[in-house]
N, C-alpha and C. Protein backbone atom coordinates (compact mmCIF):
# COMPACT_ATOMS: atom_id res chain seq x y z
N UNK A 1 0.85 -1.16 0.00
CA UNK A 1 0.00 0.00 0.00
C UNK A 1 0.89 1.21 0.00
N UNK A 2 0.56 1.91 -0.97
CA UNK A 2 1.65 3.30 -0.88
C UNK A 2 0.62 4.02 -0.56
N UNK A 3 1.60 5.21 0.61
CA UNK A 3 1.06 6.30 1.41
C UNK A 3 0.84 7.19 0.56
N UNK A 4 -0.65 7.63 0.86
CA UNK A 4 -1.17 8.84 0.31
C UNK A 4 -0.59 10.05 0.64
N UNK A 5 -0.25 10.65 -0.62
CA UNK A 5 -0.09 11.91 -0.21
C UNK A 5 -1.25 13.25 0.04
N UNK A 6 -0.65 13.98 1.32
CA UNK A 6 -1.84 14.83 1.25
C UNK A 6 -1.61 16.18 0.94
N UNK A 7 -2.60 16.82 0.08
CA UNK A 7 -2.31 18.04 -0.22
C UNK A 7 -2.78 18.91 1.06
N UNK A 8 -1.48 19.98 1.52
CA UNK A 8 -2.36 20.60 2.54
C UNK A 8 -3.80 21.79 2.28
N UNK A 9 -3.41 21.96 1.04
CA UNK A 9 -4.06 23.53 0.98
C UNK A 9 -5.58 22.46 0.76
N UNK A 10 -5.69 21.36 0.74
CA UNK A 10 -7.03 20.95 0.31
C UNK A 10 -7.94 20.68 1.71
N UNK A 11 -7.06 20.65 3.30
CA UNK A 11 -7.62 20.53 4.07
C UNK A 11 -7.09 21.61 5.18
N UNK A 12 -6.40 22.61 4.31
CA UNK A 12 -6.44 23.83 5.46
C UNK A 12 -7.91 24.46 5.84
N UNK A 13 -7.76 24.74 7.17
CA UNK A 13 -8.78 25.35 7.89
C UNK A 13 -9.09 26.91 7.16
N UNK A 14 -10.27 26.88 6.79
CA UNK A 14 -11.16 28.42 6.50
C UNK A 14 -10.48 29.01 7.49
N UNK A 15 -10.21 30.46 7.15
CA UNK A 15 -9.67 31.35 8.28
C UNK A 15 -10.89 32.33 7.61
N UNK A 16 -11.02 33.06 9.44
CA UNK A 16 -12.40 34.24 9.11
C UNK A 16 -11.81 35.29 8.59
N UNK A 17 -12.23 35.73 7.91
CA UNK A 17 -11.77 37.23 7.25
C UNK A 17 -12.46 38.29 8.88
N UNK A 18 -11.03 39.37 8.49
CA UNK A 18 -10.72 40.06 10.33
C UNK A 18 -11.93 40.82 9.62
N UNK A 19 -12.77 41.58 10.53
CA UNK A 19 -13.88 42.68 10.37
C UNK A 19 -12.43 43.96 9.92
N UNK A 20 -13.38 44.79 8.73
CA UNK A 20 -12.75 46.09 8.18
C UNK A 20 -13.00 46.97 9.60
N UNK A 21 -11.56 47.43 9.78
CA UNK A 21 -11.29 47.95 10.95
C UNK A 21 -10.34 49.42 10.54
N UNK A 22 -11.57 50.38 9.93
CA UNK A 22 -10.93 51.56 9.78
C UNK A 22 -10.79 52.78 10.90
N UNK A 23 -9.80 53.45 10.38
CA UNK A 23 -9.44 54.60 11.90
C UNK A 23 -10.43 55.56 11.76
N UNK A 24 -10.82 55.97 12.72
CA UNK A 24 -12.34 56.91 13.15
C UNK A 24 -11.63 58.40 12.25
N UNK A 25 -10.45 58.28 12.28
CA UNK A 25 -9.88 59.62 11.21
C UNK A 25 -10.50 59.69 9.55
N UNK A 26 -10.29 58.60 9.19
CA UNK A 26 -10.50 57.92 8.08
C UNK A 26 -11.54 57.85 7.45
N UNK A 27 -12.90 57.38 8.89
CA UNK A 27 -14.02 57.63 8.40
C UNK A 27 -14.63 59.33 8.64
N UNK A 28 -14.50 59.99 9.11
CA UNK A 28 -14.78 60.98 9.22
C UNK A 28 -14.30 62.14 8.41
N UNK A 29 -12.97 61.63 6.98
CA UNK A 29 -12.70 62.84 6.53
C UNK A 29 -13.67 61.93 5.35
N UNK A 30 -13.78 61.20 5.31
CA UNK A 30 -14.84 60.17 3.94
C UNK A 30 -16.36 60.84 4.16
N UNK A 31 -16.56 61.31 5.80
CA UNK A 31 -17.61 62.14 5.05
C UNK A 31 -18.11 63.32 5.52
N UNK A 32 -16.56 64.03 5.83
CA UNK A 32 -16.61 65.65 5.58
C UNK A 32 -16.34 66.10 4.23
N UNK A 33 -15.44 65.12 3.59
CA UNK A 33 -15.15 65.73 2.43
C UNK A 33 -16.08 66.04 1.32
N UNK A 34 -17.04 65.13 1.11
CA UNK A 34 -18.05 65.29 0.00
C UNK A 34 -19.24 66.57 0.48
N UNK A 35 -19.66 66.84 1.81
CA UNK A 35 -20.02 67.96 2.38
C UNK A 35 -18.94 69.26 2.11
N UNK A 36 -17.69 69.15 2.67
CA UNK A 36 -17.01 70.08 2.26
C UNK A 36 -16.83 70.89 0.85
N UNK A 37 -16.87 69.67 -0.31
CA UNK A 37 -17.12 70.07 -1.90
C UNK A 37 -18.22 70.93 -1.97
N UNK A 38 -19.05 70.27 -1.29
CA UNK A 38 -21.01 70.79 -1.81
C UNK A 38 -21.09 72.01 -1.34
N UNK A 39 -20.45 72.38 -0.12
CA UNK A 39 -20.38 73.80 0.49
C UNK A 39 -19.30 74.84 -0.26
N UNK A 40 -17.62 74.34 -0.86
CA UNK A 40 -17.04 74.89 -1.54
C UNK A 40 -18.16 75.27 -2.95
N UNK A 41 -18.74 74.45 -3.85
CA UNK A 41 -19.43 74.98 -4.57
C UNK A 41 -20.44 76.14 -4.59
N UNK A 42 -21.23 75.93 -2.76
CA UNK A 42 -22.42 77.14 -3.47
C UNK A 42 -21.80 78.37 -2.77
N UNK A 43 -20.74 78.41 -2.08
CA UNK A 43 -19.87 79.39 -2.10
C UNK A 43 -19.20 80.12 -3.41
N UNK A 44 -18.96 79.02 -4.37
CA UNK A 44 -18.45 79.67 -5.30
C UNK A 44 -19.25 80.37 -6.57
N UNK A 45 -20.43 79.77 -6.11
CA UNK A 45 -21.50 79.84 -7.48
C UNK A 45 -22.22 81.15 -6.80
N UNK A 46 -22.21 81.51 -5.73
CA UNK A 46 -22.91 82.86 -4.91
C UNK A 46 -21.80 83.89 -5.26
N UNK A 47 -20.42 83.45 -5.10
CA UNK A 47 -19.11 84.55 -5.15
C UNK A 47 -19.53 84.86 -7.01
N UNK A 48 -19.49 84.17 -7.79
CA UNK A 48 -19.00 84.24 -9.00
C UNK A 48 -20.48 85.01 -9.50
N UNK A 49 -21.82 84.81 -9.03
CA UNK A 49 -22.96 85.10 -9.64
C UNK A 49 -22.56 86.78 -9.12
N UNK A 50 -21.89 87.02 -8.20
CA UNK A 50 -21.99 88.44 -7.57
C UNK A 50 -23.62 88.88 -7.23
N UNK A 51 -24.12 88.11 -7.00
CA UNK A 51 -25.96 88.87 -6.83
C UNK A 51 -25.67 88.68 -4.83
N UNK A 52 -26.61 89.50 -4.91
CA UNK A 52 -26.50 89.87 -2.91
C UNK A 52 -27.66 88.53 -2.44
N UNK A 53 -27.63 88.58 -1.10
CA UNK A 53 -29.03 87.68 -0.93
C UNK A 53 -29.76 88.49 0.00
N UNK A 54 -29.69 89.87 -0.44
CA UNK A 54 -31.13 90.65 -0.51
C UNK A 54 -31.99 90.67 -0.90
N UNK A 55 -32.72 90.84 -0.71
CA UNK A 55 -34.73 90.46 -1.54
C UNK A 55 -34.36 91.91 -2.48
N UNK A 56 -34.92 91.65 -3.45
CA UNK A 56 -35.10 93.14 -4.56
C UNK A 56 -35.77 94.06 -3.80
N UNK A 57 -34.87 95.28 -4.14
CA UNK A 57 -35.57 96.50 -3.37
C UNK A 57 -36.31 97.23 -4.12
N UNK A 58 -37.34 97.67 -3.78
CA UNK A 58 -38.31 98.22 -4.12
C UNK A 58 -38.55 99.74 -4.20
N UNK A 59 -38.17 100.51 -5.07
CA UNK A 59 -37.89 101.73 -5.20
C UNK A 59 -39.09 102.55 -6.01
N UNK A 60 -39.97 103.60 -5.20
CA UNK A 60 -40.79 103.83 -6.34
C UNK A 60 -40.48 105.07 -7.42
N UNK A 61 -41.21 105.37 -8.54
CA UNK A 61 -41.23 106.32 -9.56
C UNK A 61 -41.04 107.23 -9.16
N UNK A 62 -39.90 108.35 -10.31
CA UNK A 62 -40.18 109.50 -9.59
C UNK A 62 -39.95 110.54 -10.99
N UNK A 63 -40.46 111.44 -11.53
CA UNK A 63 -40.21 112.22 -12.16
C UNK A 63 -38.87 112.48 -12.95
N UNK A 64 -38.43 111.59 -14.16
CA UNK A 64 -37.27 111.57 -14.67
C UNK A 64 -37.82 111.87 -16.33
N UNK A 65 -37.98 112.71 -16.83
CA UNK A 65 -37.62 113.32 -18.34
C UNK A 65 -37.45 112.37 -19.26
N UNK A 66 -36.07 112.45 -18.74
CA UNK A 66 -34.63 112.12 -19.61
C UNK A 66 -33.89 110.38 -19.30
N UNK A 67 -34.78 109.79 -18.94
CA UNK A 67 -34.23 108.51 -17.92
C UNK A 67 -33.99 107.31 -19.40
N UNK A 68 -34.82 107.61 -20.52
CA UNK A 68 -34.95 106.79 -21.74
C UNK A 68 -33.76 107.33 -22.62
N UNK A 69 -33.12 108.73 -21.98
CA UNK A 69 -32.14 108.86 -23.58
C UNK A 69 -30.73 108.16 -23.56
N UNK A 70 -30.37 108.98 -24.89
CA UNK A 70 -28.97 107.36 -24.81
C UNK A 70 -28.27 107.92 -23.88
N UNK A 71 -27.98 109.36 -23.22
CA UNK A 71 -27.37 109.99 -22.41
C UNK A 71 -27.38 108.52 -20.91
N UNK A 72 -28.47 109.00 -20.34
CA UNK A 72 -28.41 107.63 -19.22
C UNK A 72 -28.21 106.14 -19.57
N UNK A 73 -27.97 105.66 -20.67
CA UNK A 73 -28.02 104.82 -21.18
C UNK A 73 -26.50 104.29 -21.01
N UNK A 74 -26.13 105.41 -21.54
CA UNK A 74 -24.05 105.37 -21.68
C UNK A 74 -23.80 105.22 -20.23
N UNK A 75 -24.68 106.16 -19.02
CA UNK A 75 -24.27 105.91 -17.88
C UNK A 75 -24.20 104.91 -17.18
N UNK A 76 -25.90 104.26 -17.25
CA UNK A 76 -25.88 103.25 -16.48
C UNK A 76 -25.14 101.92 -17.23
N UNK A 77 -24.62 101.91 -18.59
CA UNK A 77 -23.51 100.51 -18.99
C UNK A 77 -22.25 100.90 -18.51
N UNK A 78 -21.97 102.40 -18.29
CA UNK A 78 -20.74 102.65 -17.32
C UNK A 78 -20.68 102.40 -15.92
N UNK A 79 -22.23 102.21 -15.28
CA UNK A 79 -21.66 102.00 -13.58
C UNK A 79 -20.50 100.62 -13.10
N UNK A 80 -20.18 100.59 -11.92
CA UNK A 80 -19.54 99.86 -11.67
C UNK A 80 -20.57 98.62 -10.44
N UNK A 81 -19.96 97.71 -10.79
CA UNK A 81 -20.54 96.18 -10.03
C UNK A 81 -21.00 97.03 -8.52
N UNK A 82 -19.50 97.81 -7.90
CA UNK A 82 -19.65 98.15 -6.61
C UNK A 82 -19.42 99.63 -6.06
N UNK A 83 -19.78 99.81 -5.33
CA UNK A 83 -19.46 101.75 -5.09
C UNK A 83 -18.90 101.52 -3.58
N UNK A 84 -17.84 101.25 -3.59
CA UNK A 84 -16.88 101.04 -2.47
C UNK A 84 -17.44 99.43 -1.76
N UNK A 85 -17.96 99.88 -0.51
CA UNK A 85 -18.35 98.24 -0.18
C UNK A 85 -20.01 98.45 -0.52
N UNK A 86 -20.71 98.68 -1.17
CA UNK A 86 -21.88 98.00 -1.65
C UNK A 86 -21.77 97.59 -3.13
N UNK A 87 -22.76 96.77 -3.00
CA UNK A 87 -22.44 95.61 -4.14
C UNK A 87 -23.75 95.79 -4.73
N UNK A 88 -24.11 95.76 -5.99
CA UNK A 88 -25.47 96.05 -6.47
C UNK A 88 -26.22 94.62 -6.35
N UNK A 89 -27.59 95.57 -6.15
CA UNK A 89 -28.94 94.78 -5.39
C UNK A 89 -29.49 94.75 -6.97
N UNK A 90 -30.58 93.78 -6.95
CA UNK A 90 -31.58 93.78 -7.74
C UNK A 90 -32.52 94.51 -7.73
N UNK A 91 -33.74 95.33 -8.51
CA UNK A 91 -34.35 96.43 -7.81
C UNK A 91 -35.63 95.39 -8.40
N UNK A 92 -36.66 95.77 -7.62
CA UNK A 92 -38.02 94.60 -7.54
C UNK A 92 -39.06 95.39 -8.79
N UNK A 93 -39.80 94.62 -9.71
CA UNK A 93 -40.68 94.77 -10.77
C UNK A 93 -41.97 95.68 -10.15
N UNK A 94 -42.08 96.76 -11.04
CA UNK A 94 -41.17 97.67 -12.22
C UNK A 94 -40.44 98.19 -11.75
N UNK A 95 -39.52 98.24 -11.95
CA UNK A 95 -38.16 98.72 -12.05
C UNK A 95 -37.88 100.36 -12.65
N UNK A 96 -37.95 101.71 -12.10
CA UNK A 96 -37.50 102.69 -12.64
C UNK A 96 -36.18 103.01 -13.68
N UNK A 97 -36.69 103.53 -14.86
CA UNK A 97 -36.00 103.16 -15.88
C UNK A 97 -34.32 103.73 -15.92
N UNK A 98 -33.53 103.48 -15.86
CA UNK A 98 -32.32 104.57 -15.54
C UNK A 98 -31.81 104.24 -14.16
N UNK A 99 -32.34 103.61 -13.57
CA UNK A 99 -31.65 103.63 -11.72
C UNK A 99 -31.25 102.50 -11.31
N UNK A 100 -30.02 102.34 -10.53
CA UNK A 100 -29.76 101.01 -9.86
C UNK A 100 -29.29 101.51 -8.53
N UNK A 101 -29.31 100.41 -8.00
CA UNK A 101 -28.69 100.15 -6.53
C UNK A 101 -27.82 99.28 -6.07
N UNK A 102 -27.13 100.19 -4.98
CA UNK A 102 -26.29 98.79 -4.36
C UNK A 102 -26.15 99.19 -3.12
N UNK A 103 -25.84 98.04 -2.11
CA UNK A 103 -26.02 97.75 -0.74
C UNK A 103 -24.79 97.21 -0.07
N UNK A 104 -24.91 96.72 0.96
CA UNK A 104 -24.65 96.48 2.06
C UNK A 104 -25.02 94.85 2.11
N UNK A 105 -23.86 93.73 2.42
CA UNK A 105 -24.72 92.00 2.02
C UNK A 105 -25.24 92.00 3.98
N UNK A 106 -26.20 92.83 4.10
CA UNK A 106 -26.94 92.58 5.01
C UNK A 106 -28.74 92.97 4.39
N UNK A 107 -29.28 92.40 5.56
CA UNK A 107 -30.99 92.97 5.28
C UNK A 107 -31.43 94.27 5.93
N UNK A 108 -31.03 94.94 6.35
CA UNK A 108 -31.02 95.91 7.14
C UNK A 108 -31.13 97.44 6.49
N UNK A 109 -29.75 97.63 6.08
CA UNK A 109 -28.91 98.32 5.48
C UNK A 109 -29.51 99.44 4.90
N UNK A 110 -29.49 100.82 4.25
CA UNK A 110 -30.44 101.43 3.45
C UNK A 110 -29.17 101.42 2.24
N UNK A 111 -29.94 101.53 1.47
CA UNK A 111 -28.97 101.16 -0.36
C UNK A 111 -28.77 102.79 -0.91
N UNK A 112 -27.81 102.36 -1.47
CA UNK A 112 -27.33 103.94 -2.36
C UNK A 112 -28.26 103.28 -3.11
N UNK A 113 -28.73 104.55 -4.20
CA UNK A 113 -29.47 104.36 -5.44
C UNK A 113 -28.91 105.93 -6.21
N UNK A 114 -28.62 105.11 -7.35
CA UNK A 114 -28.79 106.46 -8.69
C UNK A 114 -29.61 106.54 -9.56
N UNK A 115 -30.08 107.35 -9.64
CA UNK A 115 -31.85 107.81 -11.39
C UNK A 115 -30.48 108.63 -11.79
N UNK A 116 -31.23 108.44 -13.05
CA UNK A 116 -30.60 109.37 -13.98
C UNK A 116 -32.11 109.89 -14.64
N UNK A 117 -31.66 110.91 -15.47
CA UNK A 117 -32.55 111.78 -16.30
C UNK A 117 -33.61 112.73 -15.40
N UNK A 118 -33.36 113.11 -13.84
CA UNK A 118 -34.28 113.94 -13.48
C UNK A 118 -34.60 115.64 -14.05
N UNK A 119 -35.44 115.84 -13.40
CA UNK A 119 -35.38 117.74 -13.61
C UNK A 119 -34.30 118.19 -12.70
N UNK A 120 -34.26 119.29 -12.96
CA UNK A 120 -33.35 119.85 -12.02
C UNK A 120 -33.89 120.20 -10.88
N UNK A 121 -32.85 119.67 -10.25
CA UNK A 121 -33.55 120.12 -8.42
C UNK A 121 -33.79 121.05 -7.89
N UNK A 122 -35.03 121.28 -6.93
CA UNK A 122 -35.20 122.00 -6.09
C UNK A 122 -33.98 122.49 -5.56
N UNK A 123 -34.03 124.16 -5.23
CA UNK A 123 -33.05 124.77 -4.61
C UNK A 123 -31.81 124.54 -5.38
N UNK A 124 -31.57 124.21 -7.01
CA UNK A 124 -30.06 124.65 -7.63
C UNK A 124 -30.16 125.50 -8.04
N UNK A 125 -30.17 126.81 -7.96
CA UNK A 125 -29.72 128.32 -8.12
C UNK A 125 -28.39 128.46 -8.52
N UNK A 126 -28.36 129.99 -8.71
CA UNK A 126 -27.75 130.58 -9.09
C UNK A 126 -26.49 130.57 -7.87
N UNK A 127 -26.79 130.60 -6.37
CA UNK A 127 -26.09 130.93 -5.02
C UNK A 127 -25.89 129.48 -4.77
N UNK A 128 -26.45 128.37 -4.90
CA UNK A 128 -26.32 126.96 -4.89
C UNK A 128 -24.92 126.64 -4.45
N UNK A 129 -24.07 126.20 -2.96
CA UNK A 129 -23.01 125.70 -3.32
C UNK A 129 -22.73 124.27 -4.26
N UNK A 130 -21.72 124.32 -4.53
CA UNK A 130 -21.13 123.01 -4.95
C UNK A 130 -20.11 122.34 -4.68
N UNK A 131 -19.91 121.13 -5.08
CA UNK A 131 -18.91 120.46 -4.63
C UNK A 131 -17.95 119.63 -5.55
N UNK A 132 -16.91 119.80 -6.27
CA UNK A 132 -16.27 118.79 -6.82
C UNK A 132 -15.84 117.70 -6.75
N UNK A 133 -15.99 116.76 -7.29
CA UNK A 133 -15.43 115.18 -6.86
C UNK A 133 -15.42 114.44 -8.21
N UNK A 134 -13.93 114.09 -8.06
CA UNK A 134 -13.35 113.06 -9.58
C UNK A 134 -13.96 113.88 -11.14
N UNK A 135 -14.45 115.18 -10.70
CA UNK A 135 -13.93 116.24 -12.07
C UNK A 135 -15.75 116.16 -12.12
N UNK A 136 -17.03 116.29 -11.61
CA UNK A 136 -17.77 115.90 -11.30
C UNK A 136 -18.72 117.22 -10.25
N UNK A 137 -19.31 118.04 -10.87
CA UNK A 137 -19.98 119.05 -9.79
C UNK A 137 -21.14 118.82 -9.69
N UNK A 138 -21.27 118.62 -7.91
CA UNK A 138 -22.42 118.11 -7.24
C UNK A 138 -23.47 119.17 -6.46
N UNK A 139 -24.64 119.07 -6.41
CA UNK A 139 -25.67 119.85 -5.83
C UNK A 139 -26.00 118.48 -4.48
N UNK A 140 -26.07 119.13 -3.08
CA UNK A 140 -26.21 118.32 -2.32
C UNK A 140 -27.63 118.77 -1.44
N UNK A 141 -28.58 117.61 -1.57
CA UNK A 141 -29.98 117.94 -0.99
C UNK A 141 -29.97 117.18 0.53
N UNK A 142 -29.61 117.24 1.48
CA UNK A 142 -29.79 116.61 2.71
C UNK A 142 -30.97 116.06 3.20
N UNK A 143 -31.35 115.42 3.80
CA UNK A 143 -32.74 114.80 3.81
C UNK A 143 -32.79 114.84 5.55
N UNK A 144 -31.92 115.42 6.33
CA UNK A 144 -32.06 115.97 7.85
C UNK A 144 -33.63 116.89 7.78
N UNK A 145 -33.86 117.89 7.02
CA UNK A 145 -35.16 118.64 7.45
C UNK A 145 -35.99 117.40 7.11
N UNK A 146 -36.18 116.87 6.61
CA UNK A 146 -37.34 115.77 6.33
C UNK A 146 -37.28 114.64 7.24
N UNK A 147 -36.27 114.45 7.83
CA UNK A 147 -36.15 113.32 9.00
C UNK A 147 -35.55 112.04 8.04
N UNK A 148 -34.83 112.29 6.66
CA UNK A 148 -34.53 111.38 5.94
C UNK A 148 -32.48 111.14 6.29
N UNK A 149 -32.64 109.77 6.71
CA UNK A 149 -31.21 109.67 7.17
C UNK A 149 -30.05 109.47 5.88
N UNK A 150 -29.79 109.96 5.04
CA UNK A 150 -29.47 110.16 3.61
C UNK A 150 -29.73 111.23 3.05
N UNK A 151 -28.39 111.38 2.17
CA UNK A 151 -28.14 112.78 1.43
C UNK A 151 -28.69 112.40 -0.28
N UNK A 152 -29.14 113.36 -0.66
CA UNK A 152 -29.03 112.90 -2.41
C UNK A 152 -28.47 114.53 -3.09
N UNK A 153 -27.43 113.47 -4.02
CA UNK A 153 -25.84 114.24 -4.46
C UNK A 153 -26.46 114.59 -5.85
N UNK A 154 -26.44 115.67 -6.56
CA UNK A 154 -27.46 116.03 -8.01
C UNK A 154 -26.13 116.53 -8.38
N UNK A 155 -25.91 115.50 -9.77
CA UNK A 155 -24.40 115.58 -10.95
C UNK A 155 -25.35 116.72 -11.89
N UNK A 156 -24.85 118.11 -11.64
CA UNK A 156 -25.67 119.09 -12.19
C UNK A 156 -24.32 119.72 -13.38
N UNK A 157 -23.45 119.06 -14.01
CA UNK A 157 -22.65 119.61 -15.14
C UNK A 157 -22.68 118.87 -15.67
N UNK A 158 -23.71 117.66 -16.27
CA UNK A 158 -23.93 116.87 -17.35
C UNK A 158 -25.10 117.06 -18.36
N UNK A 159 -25.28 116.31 -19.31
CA UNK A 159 -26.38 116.53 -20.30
C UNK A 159 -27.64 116.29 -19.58
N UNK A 160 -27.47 115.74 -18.25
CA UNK A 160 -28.80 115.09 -17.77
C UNK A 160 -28.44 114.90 -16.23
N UNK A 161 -29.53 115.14 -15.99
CA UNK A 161 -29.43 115.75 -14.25
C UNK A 161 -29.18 113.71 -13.70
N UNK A 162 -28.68 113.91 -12.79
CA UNK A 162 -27.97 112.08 -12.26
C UNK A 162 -28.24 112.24 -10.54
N UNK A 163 -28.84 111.79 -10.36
CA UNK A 163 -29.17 111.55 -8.46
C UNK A 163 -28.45 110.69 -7.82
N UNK A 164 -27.97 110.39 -6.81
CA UNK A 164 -27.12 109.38 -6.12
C UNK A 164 -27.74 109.77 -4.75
N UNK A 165 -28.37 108.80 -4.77
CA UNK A 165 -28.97 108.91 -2.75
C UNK A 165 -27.95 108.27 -1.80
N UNK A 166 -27.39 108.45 -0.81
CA UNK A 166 -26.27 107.77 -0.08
C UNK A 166 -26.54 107.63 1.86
N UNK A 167 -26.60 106.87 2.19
CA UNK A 167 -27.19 107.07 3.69
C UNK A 167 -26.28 107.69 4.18
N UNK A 168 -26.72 108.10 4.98
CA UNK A 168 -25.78 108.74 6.14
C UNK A 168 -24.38 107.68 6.66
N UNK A 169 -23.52 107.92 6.82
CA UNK A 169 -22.35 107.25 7.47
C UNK A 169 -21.74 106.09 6.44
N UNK A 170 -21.92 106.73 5.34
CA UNK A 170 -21.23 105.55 3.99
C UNK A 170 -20.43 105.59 3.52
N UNK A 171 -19.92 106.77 4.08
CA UNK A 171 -18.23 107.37 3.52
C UNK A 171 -18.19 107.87 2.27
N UNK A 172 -17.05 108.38 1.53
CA UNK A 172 -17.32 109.14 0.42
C UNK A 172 -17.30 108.33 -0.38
N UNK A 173 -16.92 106.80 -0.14
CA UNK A 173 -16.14 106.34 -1.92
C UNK A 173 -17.12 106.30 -2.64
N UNK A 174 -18.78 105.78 -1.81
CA UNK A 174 -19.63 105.66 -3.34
C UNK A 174 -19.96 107.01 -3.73
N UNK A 175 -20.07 108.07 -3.95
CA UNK A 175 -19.97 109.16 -4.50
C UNK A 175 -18.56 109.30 -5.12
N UNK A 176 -17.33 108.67 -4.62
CA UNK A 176 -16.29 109.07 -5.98
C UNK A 176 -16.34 108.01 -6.82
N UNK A 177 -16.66 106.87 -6.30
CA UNK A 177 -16.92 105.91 -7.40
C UNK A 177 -18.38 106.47 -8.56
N UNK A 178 -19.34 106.38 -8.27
CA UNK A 178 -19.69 107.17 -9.18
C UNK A 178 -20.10 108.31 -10.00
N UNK A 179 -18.73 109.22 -9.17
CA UNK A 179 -18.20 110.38 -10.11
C UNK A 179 -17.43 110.10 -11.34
N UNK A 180 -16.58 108.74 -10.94
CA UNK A 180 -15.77 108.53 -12.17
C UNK A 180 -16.68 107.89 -13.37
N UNK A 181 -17.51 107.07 -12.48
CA UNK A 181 -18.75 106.36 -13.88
C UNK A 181 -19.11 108.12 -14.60
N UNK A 182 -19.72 108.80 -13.96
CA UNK A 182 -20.46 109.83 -14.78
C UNK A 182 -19.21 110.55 -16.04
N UNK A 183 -18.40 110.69 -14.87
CA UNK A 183 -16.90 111.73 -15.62
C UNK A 183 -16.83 110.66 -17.08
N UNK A 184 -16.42 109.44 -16.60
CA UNK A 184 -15.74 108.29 -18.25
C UNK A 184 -17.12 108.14 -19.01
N UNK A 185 -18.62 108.55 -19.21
CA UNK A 185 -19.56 108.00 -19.62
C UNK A 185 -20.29 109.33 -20.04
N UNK A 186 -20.30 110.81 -19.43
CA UNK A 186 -20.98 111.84 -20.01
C UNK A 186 -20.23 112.85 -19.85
N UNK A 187 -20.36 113.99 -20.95
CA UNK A 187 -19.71 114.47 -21.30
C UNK A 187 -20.27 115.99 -20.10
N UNK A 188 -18.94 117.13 -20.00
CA UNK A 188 -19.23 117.85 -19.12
C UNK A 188 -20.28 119.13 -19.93
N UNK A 189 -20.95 119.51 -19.46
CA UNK A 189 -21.88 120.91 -20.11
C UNK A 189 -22.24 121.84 -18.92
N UNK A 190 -22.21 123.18 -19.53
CA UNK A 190 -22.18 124.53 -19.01
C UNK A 190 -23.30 124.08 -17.70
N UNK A 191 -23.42 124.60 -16.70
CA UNK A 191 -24.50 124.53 -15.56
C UNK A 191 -25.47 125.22 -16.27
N UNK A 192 -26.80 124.92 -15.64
CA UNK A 192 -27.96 125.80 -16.11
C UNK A 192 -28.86 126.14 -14.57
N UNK A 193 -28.25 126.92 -13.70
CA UNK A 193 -29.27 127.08 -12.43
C UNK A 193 -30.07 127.74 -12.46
N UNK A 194 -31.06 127.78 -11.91
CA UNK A 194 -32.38 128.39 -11.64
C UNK A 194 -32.10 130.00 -11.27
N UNK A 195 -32.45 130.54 -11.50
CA UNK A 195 -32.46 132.34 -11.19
C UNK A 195 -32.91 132.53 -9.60
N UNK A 196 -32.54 133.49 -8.97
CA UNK A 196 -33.08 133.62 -7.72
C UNK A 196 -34.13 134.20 -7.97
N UNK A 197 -34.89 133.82 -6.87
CA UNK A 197 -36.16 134.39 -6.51
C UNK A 197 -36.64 135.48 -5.47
C-alpha cells in the first residue's frame, strides 16, 4: 500500500476574514469631504454670480424726463458692479427706468441708489453751493429737514441731471466711485441754475 499523499491547501482550515477595521480619522474625513465640496461649490457659485441675498428692493417712480435717452443709457452701462463696499442689489418689478442700486450683504442696510434723467432740483440756483469730486460738480440735498437719514448728491454739469442717494455714514467712496462712472460715460456741459427768486 503506498502512502497517500496529502495536499495541505485541500484541508487547510477556513480562516475568518478580520472585520474592516478603519481609523475613526478615516471615516470621518470620507464624510466631511463630499459635504465640504457641496459647500465649496455654493460658495463659489454665490461669489461668482456676484448677486447679494437681498430680496429686490423696491424703489418707487419718480419724475425723470430724460431717464430713456442714450445719455443715461451710456451711464448706467458705465456703472460699476460696486461703489466702495456696496455691491449692487436687484431692484423689484417695475423697475424705474435709468436707476440702480447697491447695498450692504446685510438685510437691514439702506442702499445707495442712482436715477438718472431727473429735472433739475429743487433749490439749484444761481447761489447753490457746490462740490467737486473726480472732475464731477455736485448739488447736495440733505434729507435731515425731512427726517430722511441720507443725502441725495445732483451731478448738475452733465447733459442730464444724475441723483445718487447715499445714507448717512457711507463714507465718500460711493460718491467718488460714481463720479468717475459719470466723468468716463458723459460728457461735461455749461450749468444751467435756476435764477433767484
Amino acid at each position: 500500500m503506498t502512502p497517500r499523499t496529502m495536499n495541505t491547501d485541500d484541508h487547510a482550515p477556513e480562516s475568518t476574514p478580520e472585520p474592516d477595521k478603519r481609523h475613526p480619522a478615516v471615516v470621518a474625513t470620507a464624510i466631511a469631504l463630499p459635504v465640504a465640496v457641496l459647500v465649496g461649490f455654493i460658495v463659489a457659485a454665490v461669489s461668482i454670480s456676484g448677486t447679494s441675498t437681498r430680496a429686490p428692493e423696491a424703489l418707487g417712480p419718480v419724475d425723470a424726463p430724460a431717464a430713456v435717452s442714450a445719455d443715461c443709457s451710456a451711464l448706467v452701462d458705465a456703472l460699476p458692479a460696486s461703489l466702495g463696499d456696496y455691491e449692487t442689489v436687484e431692484l423689484a418689478d417695475p423697475a424705474p427706468p435709468a436707476t440702480r442700486a447697491w447695498a450692504l450683504d446685510d438685510d437691514t442696510s439702506e442702499p445707495v441708489v442712482l436715477r438718472c434723467g431727473l429735472n433739475r432740483p429743487d433749490g439749484f440756483d444761481v447761489a447753490a453751493p457746490l462740490q467737486v469730486i473726480n472732475g464731477v460738480q455736485w448739488f447736495e440735498v440733505s434729507g435731515a429737514d425731512s427726517g430722511i437719514e441720507a443725502s441725495t448728491w445732483f451731478a448738475v454739469d452733465r447733459p442730464v441731471y444724475v441723483a445718487l442717494t447715499v445714507p448717512n455714514g457711507s463714507g465718500p467712496t460711493p460718491l467718488q466711485d460714481a463720479s468717475t462712472a459719470i466723468s468716463n460715460s458723459l460728457a461735461q456741459t455749461p450749468l444751467d441754475p435756476a435764477p433767484l427768486r
